[in-house]
N, C-alpha and C. Protein backbone atom coordinates (compact mmCIF):
# COMPACT_ATOMS: atom_id res chain seq x y z
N UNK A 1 -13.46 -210.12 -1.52
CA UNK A 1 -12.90 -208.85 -1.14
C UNK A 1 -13.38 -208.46 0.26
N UNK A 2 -14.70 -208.81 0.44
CA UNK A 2 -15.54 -208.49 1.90
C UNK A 2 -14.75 -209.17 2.92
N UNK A 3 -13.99 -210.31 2.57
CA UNK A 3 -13.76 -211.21 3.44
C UNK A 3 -12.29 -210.83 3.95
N UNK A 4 -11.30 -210.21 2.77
CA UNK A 4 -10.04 -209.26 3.35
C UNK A 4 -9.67 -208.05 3.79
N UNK A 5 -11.25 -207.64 4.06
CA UNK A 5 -11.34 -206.66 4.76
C UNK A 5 -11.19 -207.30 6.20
N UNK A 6 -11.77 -208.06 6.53
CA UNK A 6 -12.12 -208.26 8.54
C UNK A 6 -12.82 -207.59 8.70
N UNK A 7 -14.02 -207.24 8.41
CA UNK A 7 -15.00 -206.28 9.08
C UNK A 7 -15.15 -207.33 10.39
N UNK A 8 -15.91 -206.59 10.87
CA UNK A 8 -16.83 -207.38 12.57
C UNK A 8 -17.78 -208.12 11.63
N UNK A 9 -18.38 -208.89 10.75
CA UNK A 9 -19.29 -208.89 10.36
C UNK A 9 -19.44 -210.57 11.10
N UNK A 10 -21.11 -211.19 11.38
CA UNK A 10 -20.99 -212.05 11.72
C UNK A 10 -20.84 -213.40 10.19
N UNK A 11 -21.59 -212.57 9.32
CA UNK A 11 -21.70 -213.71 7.43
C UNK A 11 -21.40 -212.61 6.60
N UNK A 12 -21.05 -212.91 5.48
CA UNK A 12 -20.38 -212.01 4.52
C UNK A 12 -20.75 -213.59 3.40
N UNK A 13 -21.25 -213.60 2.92
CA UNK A 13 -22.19 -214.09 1.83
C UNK A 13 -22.73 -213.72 0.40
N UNK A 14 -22.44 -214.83 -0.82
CA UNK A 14 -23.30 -214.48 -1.87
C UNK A 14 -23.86 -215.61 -2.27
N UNK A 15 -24.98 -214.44 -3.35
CA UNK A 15 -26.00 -215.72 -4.19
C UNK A 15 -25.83 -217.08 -4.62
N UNK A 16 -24.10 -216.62 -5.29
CA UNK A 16 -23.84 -217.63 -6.21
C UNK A 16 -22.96 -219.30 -5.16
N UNK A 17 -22.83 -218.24 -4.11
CA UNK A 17 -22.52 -219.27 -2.87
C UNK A 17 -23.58 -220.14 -2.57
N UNK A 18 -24.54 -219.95 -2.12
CA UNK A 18 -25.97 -220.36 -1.82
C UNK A 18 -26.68 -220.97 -3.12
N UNK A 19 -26.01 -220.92 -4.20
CA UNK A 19 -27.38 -221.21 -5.20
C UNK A 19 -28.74 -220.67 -5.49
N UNK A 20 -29.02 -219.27 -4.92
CA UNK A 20 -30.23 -218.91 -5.12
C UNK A 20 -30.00 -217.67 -5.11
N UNK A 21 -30.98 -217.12 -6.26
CA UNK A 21 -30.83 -216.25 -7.73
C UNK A 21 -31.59 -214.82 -6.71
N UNK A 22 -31.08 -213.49 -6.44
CA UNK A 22 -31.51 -212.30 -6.22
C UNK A 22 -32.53 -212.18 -7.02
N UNK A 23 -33.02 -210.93 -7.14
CA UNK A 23 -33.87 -210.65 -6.01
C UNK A 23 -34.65 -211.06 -5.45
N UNK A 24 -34.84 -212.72 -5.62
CA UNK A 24 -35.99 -213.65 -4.87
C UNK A 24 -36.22 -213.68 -3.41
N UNK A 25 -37.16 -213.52 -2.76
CA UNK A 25 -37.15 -213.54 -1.70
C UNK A 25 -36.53 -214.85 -0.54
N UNK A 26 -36.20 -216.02 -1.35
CA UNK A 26 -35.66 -217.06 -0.85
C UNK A 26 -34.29 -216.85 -0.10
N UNK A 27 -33.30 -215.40 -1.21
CA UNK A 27 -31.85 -215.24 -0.89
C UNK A 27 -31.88 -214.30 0.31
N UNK A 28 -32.91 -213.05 0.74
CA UNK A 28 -32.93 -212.82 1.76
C UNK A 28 -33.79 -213.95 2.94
N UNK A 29 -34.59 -214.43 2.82
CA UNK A 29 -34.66 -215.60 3.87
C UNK A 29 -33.50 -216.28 4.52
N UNK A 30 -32.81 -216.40 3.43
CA UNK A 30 -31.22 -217.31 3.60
C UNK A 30 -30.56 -216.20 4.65
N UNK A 31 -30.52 -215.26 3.92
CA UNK A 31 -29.54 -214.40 4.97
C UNK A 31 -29.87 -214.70 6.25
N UNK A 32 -31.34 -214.64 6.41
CA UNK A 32 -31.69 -214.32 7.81
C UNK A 32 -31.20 -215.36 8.63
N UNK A 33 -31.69 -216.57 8.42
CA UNK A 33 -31.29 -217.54 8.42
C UNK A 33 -29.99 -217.95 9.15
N UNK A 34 -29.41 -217.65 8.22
CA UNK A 34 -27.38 -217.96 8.75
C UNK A 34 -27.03 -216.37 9.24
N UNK A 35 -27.85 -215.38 9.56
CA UNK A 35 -27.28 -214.07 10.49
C UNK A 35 -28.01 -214.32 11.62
N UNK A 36 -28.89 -215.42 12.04
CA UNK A 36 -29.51 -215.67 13.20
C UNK A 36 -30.02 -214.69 13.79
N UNK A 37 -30.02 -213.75 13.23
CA UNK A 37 -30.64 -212.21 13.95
C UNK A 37 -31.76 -211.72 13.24
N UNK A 38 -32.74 -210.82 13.75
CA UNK A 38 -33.82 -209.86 13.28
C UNK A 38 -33.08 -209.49 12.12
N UNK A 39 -34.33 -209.15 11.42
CA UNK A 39 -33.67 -208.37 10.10
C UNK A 39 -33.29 -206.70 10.60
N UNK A 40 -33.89 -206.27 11.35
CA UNK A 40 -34.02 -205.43 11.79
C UNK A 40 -32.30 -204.72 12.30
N UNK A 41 -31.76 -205.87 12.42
CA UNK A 41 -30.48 -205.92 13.59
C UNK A 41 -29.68 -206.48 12.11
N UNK A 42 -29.72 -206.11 11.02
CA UNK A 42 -29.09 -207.33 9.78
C UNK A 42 -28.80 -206.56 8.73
N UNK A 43 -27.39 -206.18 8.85
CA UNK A 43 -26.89 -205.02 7.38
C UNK A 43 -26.68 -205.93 5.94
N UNK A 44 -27.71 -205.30 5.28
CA UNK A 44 -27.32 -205.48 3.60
C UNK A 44 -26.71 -204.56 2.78
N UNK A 45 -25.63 -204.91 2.04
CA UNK A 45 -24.92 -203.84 1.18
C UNK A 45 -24.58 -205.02 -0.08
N UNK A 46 -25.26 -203.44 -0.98
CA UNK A 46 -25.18 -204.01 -2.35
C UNK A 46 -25.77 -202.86 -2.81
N UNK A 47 -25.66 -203.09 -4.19
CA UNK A 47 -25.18 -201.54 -5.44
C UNK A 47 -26.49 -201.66 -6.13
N UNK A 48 -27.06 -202.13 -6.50
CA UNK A 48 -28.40 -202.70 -7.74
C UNK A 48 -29.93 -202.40 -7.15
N UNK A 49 -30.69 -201.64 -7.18
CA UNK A 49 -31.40 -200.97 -6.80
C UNK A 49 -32.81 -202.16 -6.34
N UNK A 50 -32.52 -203.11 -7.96
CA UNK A 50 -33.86 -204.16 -7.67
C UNK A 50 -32.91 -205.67 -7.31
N UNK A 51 -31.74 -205.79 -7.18
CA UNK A 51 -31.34 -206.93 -6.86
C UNK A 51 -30.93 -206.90 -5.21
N UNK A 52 -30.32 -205.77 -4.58
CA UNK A 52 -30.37 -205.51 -3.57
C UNK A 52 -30.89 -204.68 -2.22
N UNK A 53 -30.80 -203.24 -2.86
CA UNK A 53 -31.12 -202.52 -1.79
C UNK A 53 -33.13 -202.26 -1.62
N UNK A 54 -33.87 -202.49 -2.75
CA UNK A 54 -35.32 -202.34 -2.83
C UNK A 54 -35.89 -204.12 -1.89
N UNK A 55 -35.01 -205.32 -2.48
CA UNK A 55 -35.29 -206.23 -1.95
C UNK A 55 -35.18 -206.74 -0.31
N UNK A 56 -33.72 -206.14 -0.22
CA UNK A 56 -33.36 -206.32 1.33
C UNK A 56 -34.43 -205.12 2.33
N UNK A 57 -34.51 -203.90 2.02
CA UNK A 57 -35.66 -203.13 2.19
C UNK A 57 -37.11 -203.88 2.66
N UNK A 58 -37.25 -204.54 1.94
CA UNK A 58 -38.80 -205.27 1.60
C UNK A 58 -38.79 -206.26 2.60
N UNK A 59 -37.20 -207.08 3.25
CA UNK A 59 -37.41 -208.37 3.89
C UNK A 59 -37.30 -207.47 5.02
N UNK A 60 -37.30 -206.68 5.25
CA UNK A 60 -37.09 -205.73 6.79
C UNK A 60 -35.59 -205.79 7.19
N UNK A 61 -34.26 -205.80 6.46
CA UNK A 61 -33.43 -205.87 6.88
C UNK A 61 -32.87 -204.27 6.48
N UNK A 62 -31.77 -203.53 7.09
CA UNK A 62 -31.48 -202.54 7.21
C UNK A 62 -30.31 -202.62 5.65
N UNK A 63 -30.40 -201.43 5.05
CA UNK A 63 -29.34 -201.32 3.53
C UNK A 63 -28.29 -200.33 3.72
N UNK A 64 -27.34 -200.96 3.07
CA UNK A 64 -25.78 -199.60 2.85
C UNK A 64 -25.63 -199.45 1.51
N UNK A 65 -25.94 -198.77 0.74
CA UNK A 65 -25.75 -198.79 -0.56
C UNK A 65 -24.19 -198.05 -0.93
N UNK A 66 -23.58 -199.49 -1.58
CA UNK A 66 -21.92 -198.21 -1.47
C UNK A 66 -21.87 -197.81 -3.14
N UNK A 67 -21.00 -196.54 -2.93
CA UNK A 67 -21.05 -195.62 -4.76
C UNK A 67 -19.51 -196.29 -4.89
N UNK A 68 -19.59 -197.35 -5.21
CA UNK A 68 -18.76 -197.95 -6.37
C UNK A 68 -19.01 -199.03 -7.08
N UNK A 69 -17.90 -199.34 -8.57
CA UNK A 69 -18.48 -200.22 -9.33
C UNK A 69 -19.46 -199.37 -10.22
N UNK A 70 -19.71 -200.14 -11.15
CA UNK A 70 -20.90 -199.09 -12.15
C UNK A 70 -21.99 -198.96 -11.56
N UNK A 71 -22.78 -200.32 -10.67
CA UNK A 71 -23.95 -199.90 -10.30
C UNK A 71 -23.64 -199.30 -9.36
N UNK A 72 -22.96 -199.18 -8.70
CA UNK A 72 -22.94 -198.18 -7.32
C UNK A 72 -23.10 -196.72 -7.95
N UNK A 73 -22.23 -196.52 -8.72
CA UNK A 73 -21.91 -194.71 -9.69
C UNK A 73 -23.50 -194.33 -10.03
N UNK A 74 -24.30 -195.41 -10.88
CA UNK A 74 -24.92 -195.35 -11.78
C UNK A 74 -26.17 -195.56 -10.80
N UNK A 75 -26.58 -195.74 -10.05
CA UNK A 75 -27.63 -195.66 -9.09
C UNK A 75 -27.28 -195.13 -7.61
N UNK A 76 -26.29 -194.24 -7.72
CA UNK A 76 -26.09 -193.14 -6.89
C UNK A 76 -27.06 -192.23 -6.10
N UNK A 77 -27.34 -191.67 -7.16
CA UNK A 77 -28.35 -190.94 -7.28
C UNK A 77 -30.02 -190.90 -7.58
N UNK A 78 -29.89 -191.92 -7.79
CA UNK A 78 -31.76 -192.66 -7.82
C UNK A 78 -32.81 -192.10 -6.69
N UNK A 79 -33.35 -191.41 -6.93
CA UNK A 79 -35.07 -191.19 -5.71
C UNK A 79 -34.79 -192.80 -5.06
N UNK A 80 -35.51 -194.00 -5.75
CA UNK A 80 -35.61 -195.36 -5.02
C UNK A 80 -34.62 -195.29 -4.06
N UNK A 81 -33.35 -194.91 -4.75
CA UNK A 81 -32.63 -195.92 -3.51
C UNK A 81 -32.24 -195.02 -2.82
N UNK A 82 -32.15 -193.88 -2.98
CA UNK A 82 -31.68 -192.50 -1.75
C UNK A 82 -32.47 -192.71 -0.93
N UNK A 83 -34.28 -192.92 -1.10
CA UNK A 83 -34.84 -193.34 -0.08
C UNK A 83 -35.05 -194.62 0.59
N UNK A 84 -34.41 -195.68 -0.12
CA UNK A 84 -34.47 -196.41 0.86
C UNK A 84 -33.34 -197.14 1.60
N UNK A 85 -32.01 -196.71 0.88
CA UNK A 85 -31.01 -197.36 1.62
C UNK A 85 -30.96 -196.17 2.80
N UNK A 86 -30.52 -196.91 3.83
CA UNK A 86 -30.14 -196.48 5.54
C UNK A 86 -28.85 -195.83 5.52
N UNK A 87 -27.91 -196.29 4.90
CA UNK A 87 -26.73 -195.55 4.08
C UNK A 87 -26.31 -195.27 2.91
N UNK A 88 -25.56 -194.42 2.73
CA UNK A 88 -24.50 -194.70 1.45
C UNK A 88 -23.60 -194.38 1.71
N UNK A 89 -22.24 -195.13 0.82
CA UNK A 89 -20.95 -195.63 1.67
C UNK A 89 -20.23 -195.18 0.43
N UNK A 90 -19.12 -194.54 0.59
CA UNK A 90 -18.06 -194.31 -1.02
C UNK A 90 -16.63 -195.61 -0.42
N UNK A 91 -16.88 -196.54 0.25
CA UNK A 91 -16.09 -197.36 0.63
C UNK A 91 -16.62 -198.75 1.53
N UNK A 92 -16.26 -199.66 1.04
CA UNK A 92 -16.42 -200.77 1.97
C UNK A 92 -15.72 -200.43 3.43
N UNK A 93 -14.83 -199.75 3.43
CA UNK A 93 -14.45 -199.16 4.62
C UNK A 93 -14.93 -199.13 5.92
N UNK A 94 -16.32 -197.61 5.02
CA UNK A 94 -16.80 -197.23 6.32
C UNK A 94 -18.06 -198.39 7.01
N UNK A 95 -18.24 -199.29 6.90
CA UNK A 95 -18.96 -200.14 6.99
C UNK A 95 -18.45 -200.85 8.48
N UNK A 96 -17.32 -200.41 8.54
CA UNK A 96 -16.83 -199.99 10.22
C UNK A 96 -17.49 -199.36 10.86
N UNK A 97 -17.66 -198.49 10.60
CA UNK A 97 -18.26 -197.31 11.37
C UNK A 97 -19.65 -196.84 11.78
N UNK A 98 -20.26 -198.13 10.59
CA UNK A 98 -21.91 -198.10 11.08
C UNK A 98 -22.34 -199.31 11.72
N UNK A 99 -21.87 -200.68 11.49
CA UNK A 99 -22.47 -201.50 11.89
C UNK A 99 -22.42 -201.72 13.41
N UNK A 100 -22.09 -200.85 14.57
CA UNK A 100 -22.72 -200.74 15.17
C UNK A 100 -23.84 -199.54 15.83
N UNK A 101 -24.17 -199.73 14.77
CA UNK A 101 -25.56 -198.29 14.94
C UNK A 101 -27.09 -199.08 14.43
């Protein structure tokens, strides 16, 4: 779906692509990896509080947490992840509109 969007993105990537199981620190290594960039400079978006946005957090890469899907609805509102995702998105959409910030 990420991929019929056209975002600007430089990788649009999953686990089950790669073979290696979230929240391990191996699958953000990978990212870094094939985004050739700082984590720092490296958007993660994903809905799951300990599979994505607490883990990508932890590798120093920047989070969009979007409110859809159950885990998106259903960890909306979480302390964890209000504080630590960098966004929250009610659309793959706007994911335009931040990645260059």
């Amino acid at each position: 779906m990420l991929r019929r969007l056209e975002l600007p993105a430089d990788v649009i990537a999953t686990s089950g692509e790669w073979g290696v199981a979230k929240p391990g620190s191996r699958f953000f290594e990978r990212v870094l990896e094939v985004a050739q960039a700082p984590a720092e400079r490296t958007l993660y978006v994903g809905e799951h509080p300990a599979n994505d946005v607490l883990p990508a957090k932890a590798a120093g890469l920047k989070a969009a947490h979007p409110r859809r899907g159950p885990w998106g609805y259903l960890w909306a509102t979480d302390p964890d992840v209000a504080g630590a995702a960098d966004w929250h998105i009610d659309s793959l959409t706007e994911l335009v509109g931040i990645t260059g910030r």
